[in-house]
C-alpha atoms as a PDB file:
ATOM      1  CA  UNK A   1       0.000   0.000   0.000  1.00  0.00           C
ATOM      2  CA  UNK A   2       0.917   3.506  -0.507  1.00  0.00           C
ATOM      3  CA  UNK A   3      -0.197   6.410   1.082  1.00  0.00           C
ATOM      4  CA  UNK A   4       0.146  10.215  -0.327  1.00  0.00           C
ATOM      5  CA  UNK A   5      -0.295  13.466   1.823  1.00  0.00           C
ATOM      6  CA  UNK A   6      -1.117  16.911   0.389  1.00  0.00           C
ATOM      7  CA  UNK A   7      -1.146  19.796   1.829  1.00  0.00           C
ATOM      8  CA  UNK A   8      -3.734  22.388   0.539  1.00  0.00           C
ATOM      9  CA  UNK A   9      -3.484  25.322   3.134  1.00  0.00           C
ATOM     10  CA  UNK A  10      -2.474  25.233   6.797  1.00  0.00           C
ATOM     11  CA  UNK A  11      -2.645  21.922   7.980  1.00  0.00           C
ATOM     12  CA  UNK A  12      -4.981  21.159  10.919  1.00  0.00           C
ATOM     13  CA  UNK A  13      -4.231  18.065  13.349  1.00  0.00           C
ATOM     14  CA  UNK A  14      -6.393  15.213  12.390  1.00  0.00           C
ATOM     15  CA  UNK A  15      -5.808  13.260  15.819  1.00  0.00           C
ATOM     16  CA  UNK A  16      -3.128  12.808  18.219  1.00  0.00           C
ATOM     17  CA  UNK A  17      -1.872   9.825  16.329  1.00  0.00           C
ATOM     18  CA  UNK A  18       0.676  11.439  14.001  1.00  0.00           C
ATOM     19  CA  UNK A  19       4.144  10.825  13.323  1.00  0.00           C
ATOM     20  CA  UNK A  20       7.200  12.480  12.094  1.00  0.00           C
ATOM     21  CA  UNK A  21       5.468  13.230   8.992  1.00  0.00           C
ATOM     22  CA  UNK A  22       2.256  14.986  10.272  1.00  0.00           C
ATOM     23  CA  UNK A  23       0.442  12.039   8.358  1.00  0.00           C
ATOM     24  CA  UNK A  24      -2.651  10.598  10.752  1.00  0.00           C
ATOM     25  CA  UNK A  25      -1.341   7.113  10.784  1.00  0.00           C
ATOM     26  CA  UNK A  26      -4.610   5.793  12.170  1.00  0.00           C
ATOM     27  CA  UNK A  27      -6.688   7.062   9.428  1.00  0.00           C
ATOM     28  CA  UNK A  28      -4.362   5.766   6.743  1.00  0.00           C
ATOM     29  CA  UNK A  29      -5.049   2.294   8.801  1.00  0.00           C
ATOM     30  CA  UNK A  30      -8.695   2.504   8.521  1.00  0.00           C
ATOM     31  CA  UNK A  31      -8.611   3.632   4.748  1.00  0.00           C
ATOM     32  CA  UNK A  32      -6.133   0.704   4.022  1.00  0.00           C
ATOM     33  CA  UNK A  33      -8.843  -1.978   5.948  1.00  0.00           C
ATOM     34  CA  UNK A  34     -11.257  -0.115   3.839  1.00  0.00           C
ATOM     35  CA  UNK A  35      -9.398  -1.018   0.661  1.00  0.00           C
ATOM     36  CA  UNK A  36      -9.558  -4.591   1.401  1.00  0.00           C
ATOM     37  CA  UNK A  37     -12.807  -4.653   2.726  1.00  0.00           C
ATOM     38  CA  UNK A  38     -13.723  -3.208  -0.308  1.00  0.00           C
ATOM     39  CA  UNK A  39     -11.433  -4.537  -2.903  1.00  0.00           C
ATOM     40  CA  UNK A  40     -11.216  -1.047  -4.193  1.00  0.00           C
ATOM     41  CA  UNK A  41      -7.285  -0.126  -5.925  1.00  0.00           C
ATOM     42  CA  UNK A  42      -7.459   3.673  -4.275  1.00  0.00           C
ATOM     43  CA  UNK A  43      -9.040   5.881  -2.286  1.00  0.00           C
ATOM     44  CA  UNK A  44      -8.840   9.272  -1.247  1.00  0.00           C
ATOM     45  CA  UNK A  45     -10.357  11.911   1.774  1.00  0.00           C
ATOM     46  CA  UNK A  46     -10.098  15.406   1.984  1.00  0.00           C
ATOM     47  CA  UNK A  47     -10.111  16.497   5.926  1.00  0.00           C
ATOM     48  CA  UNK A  48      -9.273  20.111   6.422  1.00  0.00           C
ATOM     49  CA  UNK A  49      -7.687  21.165   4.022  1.00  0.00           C
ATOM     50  CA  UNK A  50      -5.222  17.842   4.398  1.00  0.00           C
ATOM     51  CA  UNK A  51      -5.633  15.212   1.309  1.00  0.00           C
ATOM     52  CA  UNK A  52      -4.847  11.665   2.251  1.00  0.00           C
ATOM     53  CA  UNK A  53      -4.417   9.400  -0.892  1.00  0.00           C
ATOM     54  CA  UNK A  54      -4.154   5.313  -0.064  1.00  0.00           C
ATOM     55  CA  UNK A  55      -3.279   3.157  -3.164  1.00  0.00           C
ATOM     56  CA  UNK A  56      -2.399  -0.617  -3.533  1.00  0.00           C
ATOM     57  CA  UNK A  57       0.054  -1.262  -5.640  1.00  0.00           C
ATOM     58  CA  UNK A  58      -0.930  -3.848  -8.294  1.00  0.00           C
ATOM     59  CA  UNK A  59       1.102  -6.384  -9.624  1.00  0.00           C
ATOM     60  CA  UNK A  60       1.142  -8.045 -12.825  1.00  0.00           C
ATOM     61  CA  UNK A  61       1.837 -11.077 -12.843  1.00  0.00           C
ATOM     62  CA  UNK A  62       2.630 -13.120 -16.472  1.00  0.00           C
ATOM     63  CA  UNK A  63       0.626 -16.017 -16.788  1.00  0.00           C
ATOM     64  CA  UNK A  64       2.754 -19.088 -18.083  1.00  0.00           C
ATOM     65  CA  UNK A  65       0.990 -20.732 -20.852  1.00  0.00           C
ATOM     66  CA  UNK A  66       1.608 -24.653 -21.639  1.00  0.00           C
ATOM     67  CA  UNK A  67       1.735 -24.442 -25.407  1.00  0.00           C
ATOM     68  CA  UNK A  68       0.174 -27.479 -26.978  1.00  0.00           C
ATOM     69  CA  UNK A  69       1.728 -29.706 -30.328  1.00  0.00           C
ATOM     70  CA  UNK A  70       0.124 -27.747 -32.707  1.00  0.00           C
ATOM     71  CA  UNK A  71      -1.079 -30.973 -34.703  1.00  0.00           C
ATOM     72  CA  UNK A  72      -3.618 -31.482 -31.330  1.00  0.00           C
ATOM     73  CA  UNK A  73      -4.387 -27.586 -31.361  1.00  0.00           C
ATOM     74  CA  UNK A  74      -6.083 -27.467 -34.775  1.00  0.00           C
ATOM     75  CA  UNK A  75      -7.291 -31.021 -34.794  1.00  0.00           C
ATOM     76  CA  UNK A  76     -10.835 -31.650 -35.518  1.00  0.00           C
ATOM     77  CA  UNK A  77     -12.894 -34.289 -34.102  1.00  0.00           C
ATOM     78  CA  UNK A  78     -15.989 -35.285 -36.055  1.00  0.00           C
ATOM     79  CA  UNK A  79     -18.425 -33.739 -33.473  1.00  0.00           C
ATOM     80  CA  UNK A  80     -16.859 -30.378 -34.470  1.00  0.00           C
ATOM     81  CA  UNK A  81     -16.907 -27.877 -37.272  1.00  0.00           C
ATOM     82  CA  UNK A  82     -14.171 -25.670 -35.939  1.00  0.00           C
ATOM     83  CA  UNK A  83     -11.321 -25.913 -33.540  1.00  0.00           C
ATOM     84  CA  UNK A  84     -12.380 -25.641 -29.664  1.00  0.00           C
ATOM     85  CA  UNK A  85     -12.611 -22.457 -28.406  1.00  0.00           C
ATOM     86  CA  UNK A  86     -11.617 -22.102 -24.346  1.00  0.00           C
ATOM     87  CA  UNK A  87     -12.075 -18.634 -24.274  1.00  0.00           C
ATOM     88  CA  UNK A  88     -15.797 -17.882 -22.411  1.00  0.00           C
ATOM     89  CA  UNK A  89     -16.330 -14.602 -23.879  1.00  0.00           C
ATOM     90  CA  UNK A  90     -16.302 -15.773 -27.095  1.00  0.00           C
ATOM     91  CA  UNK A  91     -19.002 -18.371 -26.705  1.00  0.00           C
ATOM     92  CA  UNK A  92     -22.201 -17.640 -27.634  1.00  0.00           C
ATOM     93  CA  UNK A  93     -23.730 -18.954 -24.233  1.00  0.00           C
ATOM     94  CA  UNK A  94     -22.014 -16.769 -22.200  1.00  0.00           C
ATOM     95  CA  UNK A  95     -23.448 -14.856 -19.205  1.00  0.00           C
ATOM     96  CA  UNK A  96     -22.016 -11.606 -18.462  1.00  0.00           C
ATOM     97  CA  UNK A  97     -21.571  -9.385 -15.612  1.00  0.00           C
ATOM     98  CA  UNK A  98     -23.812  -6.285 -16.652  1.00  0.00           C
ATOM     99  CA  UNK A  99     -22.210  -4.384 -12.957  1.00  0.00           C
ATOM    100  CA  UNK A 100     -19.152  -4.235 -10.912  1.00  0.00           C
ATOM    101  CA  UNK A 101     -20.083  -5.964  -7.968  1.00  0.00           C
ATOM    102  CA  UNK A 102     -19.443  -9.396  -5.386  1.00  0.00           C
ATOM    103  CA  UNK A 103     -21.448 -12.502  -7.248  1.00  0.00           C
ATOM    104  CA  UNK A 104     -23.366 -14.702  -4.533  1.00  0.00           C
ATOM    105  CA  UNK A 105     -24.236 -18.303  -6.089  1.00  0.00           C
ATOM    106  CA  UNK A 106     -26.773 -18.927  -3.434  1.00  0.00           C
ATOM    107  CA  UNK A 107     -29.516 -16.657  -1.813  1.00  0.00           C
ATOM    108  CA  UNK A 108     -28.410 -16.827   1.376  1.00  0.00           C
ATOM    109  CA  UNK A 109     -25.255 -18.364   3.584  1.00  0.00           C
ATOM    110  CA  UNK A 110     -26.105 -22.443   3.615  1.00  0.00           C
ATOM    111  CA  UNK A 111     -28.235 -22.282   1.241  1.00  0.00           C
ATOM    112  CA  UNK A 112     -28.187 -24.359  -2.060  1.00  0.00           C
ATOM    113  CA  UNK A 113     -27.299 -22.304  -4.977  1.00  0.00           C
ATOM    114  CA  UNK A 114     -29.667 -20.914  -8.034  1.00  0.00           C
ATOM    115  CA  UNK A 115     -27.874 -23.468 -10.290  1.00  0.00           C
ATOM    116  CA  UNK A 116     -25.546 -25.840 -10.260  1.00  0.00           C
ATOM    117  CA  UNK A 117     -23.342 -27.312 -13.672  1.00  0.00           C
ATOM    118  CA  UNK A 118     -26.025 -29.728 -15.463  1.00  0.00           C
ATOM    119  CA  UNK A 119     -28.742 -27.513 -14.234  1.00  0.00           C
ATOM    120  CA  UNK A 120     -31.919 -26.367 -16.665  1.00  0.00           C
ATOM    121  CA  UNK A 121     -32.463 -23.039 -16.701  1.00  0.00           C
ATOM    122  CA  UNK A 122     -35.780 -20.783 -17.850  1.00  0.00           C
ATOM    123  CA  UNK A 123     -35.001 -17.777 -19.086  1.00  0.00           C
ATOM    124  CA  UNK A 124     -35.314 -15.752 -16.882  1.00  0.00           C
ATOM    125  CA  UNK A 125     -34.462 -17.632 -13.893  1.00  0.00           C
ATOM    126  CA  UNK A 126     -32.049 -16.283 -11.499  1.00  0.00           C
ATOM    127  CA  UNK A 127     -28.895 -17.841 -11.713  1.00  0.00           C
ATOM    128  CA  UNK A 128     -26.933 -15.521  -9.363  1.00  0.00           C
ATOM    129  CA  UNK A 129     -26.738 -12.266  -7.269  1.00  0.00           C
ATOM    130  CA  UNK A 130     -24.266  -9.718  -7.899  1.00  0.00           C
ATOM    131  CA  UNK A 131     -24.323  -7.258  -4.741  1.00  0.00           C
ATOM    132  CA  UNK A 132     -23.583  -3.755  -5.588  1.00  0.00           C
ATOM    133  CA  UNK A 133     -23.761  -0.253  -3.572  1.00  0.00           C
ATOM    134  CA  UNK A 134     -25.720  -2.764  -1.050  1.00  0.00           C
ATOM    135  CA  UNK A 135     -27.891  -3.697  -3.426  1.00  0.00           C
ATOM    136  CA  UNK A 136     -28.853  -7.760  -4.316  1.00  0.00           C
ATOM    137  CA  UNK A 137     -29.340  -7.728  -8.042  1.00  0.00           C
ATOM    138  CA  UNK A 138     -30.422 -10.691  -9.389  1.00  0.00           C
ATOM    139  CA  UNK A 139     -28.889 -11.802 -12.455  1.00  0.00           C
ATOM    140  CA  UNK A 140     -31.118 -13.806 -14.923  1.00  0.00           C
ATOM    141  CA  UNK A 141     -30.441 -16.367 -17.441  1.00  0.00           C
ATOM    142  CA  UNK A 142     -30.907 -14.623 -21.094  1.00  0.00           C
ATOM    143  CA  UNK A 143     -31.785 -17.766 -22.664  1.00  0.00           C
ATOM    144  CA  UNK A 144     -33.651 -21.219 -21.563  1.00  0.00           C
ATOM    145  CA  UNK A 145     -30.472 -24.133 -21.373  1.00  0.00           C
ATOM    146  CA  UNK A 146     -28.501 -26.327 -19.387  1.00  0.00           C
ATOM    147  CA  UNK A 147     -25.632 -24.451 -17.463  1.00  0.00           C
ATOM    148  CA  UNK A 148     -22.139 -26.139 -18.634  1.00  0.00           C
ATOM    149  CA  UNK A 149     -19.534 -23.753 -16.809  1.00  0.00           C
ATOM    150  CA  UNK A 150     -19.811 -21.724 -13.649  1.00  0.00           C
ATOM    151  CA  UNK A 151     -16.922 -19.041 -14.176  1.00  0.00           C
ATOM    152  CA  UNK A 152     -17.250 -17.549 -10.795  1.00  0.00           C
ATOM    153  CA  UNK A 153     -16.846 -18.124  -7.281  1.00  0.00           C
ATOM    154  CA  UNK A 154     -19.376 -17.184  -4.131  1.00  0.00           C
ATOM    155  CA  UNK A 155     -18.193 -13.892  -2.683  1.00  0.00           C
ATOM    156  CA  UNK A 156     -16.199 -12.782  -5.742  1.00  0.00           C
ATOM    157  CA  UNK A 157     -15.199  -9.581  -6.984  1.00  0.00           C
ATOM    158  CA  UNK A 158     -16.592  -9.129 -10.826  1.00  0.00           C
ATOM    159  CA  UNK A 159     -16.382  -6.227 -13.400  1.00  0.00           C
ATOM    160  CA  UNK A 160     -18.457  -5.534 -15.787  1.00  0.00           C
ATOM    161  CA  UNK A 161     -18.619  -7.487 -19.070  1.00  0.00           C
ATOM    162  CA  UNK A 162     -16.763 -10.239 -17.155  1.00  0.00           C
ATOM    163  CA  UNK A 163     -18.182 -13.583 -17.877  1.00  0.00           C
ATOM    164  CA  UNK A 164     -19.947 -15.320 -15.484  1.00  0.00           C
ATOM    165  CA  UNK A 165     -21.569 -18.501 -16.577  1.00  0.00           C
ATOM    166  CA  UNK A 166     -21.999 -20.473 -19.739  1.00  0.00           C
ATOM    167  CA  UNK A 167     -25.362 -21.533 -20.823  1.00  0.00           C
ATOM    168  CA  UNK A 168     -25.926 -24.246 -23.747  1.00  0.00           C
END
């Protein structure tokens, strides 16, 4: 984490908790708990006249990528008219995250979830909650199908336009 402090005017104390820098070391605390409460990359206050910046500091990590004899990359079976595709977005099935949010798979803790893999779904039907702002929103299947691929987890971070589930 990284914290920023800039002055605007005459700086006021924030609290009794400051150290050599003048920086309110408790409040940079909270706003860092708040970050990863939150899973939010940066946040920022302005307290009298005093700005406080706190941002994580993402890392990229390279993915390593087994790369497969190319003979068994483009190979056909008879099933198929085209080479598989592993990539969810590009399906035509999938189920997209229209919010930022945290997905829920079930309506409550202990509860079974909306669907399952191998489950039919109406359209319509709700096959997951995505909780934004404090707000449940209920996300619905688009089309009537069996579910083939779950992409997320319960309690996990999504962005928008990230793929969520795979209906067939």
């Amino acid at each position: 984490m990284r914290a920023e402090q800039v002055k605007k005017g005459p700086a006021q104390s924030m609290s009794n908790n400051k150290g050599k820098t003048g920086v309110d070391q408790e409040l940079i605390r909270e706003l860092a708990k708040l970050l990863d409460e939150t899973g939010l990359s940066e946040i920022e206050i302005d307290r009298d006249g005093l700005r406080v910046r706190v941002a994580r500091e993402l890392r990229v990590q390279a993915a390593s990528v087994l790369a497969a004899p190319a003979a068994q990359a483009t190979a056909l079976s008879a099933n198929q008219s085209k080479p598989a595709v592993d990539d969810p977005v590009a399906h035509p099935g999938c189920v997209r995250s229209p919010m930022v949010g945290t997905t829920y798979l079930a309506p409550e803790p202990g509860a079974a979830n909306f669907v399952d893999v191998g489950s039919r779904v109406a359209q319509g039907q709700t096959i997951l909650i995505i909780e934004a702002m404090k707000t449940m929103n209920h996300i619905p299947a688009p089309k009537a199908g069996t579910v083939t691929r779950i992409l997320v987890g319960n309690r996990q971070p999504v962005e928008f336009g990230e793929p969520l589930a795979i209906i067939e």
